[in-house]
Protein backbone atom coordinates (compact mmCIF):
# COMPACT_ATOMS: atom_id res chain seq x y z
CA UNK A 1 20.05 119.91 436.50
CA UNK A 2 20.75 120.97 432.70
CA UNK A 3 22.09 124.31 431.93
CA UNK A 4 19.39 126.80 431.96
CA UNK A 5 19.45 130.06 430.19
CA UNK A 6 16.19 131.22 432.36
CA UNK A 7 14.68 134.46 432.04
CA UNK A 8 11.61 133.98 434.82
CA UNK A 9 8.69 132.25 433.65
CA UNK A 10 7.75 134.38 430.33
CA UNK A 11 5.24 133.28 427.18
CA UNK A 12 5.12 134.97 424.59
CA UNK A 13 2.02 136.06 423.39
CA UNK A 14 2.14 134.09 419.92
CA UNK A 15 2.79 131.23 422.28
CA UNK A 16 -0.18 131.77 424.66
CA UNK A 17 -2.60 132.70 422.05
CA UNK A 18 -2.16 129.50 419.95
CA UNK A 19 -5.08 127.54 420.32
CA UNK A 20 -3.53 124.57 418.64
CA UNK A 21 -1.64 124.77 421.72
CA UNK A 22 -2.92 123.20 425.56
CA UNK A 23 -1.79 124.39 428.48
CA UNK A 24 1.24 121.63 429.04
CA UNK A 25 2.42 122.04 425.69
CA UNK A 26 3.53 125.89 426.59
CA UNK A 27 5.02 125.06 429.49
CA UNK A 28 7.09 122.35 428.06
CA UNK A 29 8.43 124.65 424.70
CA UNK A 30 9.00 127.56 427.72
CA UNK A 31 11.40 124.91 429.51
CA UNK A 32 13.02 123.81 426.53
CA UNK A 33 13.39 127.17 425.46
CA UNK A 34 14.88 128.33 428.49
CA UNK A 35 16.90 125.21 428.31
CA UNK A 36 18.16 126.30 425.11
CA UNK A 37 21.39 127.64 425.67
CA UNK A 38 24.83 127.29 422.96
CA UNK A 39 24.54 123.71 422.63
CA UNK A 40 21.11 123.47 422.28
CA UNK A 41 18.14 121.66 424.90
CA UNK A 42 19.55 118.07 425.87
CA UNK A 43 16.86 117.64 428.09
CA UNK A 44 15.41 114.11 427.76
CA UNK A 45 11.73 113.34 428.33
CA UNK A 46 12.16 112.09 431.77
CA UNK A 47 13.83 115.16 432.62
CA UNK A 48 11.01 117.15 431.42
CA UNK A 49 8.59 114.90 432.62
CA UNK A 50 9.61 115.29 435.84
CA UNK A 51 9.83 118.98 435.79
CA UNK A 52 6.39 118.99 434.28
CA UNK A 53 5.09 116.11 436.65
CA UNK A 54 3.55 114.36 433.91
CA UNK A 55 4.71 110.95 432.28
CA UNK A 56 7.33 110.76 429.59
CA UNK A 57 4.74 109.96 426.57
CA UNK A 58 2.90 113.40 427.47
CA UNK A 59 6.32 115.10 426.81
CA UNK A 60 7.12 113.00 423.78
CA UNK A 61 3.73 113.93 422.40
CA UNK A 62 3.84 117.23 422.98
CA UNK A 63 7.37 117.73 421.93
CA UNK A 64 6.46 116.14 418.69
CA UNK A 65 3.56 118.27 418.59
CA UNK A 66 6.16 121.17 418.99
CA UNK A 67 7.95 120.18 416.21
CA UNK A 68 5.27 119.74 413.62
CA UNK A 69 4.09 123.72 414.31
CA UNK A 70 7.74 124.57 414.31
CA UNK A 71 7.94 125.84 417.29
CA UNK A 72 10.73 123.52 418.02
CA UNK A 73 13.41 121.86 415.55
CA UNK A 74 15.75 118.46 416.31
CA UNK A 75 19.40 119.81 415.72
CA UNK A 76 20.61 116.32 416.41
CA UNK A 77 19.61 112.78 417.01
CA UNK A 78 22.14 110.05 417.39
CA UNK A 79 19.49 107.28 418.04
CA UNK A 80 19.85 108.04 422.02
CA UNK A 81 19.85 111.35 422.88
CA UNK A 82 18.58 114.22 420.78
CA UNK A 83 19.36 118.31 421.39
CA UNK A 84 16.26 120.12 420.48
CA UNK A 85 16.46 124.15 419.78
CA UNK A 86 13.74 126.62 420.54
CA UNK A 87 12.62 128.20 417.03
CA UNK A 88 11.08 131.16 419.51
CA UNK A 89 13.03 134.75 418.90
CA UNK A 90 15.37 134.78 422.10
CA UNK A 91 15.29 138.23 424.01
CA UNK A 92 16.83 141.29 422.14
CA UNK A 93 19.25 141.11 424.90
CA UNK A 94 20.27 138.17 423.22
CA UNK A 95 21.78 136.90 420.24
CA UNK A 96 18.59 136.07 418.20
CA UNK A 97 18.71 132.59 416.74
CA UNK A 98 16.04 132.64 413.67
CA UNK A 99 14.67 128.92 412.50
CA UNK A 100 12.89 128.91 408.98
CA UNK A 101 10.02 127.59 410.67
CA UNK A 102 9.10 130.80 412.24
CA UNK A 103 7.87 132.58 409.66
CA UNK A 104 6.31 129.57 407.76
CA UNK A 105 4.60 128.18 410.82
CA UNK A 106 4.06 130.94 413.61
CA UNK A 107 1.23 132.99 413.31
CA UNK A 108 1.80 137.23 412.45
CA UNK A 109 -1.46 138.02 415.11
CA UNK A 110 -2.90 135.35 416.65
CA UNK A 111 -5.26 137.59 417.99
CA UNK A 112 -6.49 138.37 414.63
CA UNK A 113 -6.60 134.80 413.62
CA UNK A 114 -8.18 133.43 416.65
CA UNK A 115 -11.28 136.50 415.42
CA UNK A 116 -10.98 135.15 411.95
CA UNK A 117 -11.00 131.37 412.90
CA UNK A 118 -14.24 132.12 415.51
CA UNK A 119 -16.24 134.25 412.67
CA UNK A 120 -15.84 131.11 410.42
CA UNK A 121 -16.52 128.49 412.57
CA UNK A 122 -19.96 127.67 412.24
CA UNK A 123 -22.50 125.70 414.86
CA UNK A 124 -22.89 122.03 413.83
CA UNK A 125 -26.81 121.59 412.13
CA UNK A 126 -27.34 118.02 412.28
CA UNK A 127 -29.15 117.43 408.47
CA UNK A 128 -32.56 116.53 407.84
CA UNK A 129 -33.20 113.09 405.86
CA UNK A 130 -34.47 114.97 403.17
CA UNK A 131 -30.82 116.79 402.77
CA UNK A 132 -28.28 113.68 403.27
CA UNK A 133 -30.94 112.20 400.73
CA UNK A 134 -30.26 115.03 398.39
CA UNK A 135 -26.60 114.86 398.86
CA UNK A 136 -26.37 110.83 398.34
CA UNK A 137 -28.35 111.52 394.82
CA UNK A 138 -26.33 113.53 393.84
CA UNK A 139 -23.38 111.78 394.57
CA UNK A 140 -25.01 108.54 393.45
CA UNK A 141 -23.26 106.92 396.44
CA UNK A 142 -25.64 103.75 397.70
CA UNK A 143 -25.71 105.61 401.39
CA UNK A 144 -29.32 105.24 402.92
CA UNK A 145 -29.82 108.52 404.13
CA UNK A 146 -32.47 107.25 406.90
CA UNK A 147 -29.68 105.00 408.05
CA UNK A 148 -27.57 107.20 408.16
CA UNK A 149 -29.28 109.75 410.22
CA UNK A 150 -30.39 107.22 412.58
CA UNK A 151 -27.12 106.05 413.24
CA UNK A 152 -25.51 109.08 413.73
CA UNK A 153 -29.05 110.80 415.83
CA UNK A 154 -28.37 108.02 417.88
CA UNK A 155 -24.81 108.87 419.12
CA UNK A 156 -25.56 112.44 419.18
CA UNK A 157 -23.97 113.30 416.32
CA UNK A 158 -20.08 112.13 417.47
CA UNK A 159 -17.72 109.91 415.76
CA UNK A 160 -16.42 107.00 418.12
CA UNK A 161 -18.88 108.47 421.04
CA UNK A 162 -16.89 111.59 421.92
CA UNK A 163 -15.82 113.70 418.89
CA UNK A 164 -18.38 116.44 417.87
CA UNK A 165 -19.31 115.90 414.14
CA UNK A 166 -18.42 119.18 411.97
CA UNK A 167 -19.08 118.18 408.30
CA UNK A 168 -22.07 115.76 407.63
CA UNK A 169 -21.24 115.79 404.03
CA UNK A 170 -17.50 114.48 404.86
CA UNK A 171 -19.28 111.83 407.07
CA UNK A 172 -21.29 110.65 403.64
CA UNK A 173 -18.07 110.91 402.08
CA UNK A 174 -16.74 108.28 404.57
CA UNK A 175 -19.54 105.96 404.08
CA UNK A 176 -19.39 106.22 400.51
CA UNK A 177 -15.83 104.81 400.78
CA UNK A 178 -16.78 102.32 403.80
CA UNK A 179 -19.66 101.25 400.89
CA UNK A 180 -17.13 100.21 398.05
CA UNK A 181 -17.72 96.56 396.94
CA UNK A 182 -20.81 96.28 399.06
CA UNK A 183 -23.35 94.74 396.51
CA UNK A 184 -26.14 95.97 398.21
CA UNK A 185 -27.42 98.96 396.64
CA UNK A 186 -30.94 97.87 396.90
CA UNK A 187 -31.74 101.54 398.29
CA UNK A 188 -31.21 103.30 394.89
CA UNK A 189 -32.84 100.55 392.52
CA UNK A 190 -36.45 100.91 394.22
């Protein structure tokens, strides 16, 4: 068993608040922060894995994960084995160890933003014809808005059957580009 600098099962609140965050995902940047001791997490994915009981490409995942919200940073890699270090504040106990990611990356209140982030999320309208025909003139795209509506009415409103559709307009958007080189534009010369 690695070298543990364990402190009980603790996460902190800007940890447990982060919605960007699931559930296994805390757990594993608690372990490899408690893992974390002078020469850094050299816990492998298996190890981890194991621990977590949950394969190897969960950890890998969510380690990467980890390390693109700088929560975690790759001290070394030799093409084998990597040492990871916790960019979480250790306890004032504790020699703090300070990454630059923390303050670029880690939320101040994620209280506050998780308020913020709900007040500006809005419910998904689907459009009306009459509205993605609207935004297609104006664009001057070649999208057939009934088509369009039809396709998408008919999956109830999800991109590849199970993501929710947020932004209709970014959906035209995508057709538009999907459209390039088609010749037929028959739609708009009527």
């Amino acid at each position: 068993m690695p070298e543990r600098d364990f402190k009980g099962v603790f996460i902190p609140a800007s940890v447990w608040l982060d919605e960007r965050l699931n559930a296994l995902e805390k757990v594993i940047l608690t372990e490899i922060d408690s893992l974390d001791g002078e020469k850094g997490c050299w816990a492998g994915n298996d190890y981890i894995s194991q621990f977590c009981q949950c394969s190897a490409s969960k950890v890998s995942k969510a380690v990467s994960k980890l390390i693109e919200l700088g929560y975690v940073r790759v001290e070394s890699f030799n093409g084998r084995n990597r040492v990871l270090r916790s960019c979480l504040a250790k306890n004032t106990r504790q020699s703090s160890r300070i990454c630059e990611a923390d303050e670029q990356n880690l939320p101040q209140s994620n209280i506050k933003n998780n308020i913020e982030n709900k007040e500006k999320r809005k419910r998904f309208t689907p459009p009306t014809v009459d509205e993605v025909r609207e935004y297609c003139l104006k664009r001057k795209n070649g999208v057939d808005p009934q088509r369009f509506v039809d396709h998408y009415e008919a999956r109830g409103w999800k991109y590849n059957g199970n993501v929710a559709m947020k932004d209709w307009q970014a959906a035209v958007r995508t057709w538009e580009k999907n459209m390039k080189g088609e010749k037929d534009l028959d739609y708009w010369t009527k």
